[in-house]
N, C-alpha and C. Protein backbone atom coordinates (compact mmCIF):
# COMPACT_ATOMS: atom_id res chain seq x y z
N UNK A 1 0.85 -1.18 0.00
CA UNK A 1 0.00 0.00 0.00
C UNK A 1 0.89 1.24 0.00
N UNK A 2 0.55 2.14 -0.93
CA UNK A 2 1.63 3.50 -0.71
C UNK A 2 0.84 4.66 -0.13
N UNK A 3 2.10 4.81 0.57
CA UNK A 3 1.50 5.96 2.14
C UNK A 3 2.12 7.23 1.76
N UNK A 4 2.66 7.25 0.40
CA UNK A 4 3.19 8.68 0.24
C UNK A 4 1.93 9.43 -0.43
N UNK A 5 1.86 10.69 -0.30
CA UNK A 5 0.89 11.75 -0.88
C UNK A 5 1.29 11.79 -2.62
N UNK A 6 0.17 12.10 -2.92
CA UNK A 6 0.11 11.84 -4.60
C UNK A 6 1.06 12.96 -4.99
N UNK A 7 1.55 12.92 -6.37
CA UNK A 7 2.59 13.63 -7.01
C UNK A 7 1.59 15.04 -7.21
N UNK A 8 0.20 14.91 -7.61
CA UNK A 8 -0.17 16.29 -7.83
C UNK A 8 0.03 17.47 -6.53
N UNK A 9 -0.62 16.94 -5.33
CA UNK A 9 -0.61 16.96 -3.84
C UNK A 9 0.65 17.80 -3.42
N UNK A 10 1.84 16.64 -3.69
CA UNK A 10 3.25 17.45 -3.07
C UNK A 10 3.46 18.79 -4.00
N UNK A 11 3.07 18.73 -5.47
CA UNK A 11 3.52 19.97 -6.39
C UNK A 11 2.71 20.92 -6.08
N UNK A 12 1.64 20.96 -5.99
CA UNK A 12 0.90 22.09 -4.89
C UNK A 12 0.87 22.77 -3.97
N UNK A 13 1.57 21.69 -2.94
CA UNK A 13 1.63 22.44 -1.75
C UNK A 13 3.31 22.86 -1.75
N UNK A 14 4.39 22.07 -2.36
CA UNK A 14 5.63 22.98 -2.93
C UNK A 14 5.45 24.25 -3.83
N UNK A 15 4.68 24.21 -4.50
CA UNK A 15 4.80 25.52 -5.52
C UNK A 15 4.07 26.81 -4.62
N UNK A 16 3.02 26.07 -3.57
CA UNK A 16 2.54 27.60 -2.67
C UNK A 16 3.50 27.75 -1.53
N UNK A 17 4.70 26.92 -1.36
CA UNK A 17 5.87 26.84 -0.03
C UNK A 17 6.77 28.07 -0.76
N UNK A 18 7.12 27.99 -2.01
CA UNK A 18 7.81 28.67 -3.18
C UNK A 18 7.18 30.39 -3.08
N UNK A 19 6.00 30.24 -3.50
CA UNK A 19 4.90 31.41 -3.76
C UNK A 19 4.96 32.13 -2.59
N UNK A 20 4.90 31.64 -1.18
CA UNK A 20 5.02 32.17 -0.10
C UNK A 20 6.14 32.60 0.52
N UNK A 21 7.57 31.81 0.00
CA UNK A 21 8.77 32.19 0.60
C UNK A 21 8.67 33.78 -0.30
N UNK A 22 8.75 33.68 -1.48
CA UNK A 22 9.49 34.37 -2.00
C UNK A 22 8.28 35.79 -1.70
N UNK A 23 7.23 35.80 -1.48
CA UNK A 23 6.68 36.73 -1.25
C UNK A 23 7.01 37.59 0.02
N UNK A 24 7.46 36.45 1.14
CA UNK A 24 7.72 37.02 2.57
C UNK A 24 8.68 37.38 2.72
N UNK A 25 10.11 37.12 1.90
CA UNK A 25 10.93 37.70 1.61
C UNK A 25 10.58 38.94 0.96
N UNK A 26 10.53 38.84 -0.10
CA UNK A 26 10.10 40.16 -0.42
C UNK A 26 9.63 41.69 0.13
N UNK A 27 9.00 40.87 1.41
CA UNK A 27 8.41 42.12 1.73
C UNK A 27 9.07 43.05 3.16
N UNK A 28 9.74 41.56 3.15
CA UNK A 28 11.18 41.93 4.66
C UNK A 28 12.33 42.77 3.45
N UNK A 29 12.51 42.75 2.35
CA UNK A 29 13.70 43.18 1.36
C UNK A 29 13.18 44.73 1.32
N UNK A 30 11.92 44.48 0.80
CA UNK A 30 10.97 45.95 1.13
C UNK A 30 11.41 46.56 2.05
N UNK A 31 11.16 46.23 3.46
CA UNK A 31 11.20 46.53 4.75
C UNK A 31 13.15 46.86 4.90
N UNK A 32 13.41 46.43 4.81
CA UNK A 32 15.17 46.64 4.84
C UNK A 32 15.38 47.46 4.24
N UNK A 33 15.83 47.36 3.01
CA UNK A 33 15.96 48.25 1.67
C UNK A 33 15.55 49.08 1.22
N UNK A 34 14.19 49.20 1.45
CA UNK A 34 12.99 50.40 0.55
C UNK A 34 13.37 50.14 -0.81
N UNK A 35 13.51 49.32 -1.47
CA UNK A 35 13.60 49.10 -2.66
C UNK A 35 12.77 47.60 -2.53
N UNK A 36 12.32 47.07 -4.35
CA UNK A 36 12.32 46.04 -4.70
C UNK A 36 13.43 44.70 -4.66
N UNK A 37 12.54 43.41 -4.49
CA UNK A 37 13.85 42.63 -4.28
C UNK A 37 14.18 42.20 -5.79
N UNK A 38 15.22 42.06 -6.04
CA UNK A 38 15.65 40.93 -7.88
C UNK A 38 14.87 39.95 -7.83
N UNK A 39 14.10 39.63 -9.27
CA UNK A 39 13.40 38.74 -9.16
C UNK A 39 13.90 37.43 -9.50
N UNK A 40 15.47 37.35 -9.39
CA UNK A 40 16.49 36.31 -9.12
C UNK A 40 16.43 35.63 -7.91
N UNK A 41 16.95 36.73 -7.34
CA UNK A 41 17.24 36.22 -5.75
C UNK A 41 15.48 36.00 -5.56
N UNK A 42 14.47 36.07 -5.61
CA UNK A 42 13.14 35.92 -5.26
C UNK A 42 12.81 34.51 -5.44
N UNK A 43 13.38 34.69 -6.61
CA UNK A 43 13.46 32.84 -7.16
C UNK A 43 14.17 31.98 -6.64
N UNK A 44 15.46 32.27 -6.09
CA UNK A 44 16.47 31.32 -5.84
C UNK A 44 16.03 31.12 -4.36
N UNK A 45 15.62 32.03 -3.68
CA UNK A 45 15.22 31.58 -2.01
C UNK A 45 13.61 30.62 -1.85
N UNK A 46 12.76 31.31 -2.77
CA UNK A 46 11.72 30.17 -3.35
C UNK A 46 12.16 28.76 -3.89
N UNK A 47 13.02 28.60 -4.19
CA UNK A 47 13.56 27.37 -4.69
C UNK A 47 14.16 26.64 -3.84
N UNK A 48 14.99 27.41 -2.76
CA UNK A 48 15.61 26.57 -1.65
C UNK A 48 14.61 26.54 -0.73
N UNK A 49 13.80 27.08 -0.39
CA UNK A 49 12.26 26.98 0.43
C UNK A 49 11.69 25.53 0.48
N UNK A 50 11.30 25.27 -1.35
CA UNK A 50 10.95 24.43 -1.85
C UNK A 50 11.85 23.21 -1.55
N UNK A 51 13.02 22.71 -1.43
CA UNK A 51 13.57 21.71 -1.73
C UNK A 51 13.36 21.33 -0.22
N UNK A 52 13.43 21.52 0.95
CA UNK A 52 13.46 20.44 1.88
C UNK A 52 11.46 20.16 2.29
N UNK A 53 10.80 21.11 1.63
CA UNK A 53 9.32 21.26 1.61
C UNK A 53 8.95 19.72 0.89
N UNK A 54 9.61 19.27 -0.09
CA UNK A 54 9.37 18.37 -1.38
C UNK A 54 10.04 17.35 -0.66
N UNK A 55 11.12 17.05 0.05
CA UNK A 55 11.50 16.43 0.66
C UNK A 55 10.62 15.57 2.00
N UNK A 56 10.35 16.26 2.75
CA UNK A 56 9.70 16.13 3.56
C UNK A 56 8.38 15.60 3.03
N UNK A 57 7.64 16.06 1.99
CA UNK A 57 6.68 15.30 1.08
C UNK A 57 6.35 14.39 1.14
N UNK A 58 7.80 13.75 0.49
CA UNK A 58 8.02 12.60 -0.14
C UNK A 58 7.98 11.62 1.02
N UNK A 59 8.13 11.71 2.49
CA UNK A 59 8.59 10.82 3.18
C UNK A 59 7.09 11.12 4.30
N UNK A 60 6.08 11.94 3.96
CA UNK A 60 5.04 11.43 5.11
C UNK A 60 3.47 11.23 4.12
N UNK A 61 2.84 10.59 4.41
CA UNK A 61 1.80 10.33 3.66
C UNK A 61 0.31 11.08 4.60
N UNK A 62 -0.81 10.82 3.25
CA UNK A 62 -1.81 10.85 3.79
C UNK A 62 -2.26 10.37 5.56
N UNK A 63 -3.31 11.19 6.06
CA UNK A 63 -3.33 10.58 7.38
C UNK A 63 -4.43 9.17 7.35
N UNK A 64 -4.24 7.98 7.94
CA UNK A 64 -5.07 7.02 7.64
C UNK A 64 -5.96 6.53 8.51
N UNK A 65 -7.49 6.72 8.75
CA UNK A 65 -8.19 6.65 9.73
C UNK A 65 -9.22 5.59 9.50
């Protein structure tokens, strides 16, 4: 029986882990800076957000009742 969460499932809730880093950053870069952040670096901290998010995924499943 597989207890991991479906592939659509983990890309969802990684791509809003992504959507959310890079927004909350953003708005602390705001807050620091008074400028806009690069929408490089926006990406690249969304991306490392993402990788232990997808990780962690992969290794807990649905709850089974």
């Amino acid at each position: 029986m597989d207890t991991h969460l479906p592939l659509w499932q983990r890309l969802i809730i990684t791509v809003v882990t992504m959507l959310a880093a890079s927004y909350v950053i953003g708005l602390v870069w705001q807050a620091v800076f008074a400028g806009s952040i690069p929408s490089y670096v926006a990406g690249v901290i969304g991306g490392l957000a993402a990788l232990p998010v997808w990780d962690l995924l992969k290794r807990i499943g649905p709850s089974s009742k």
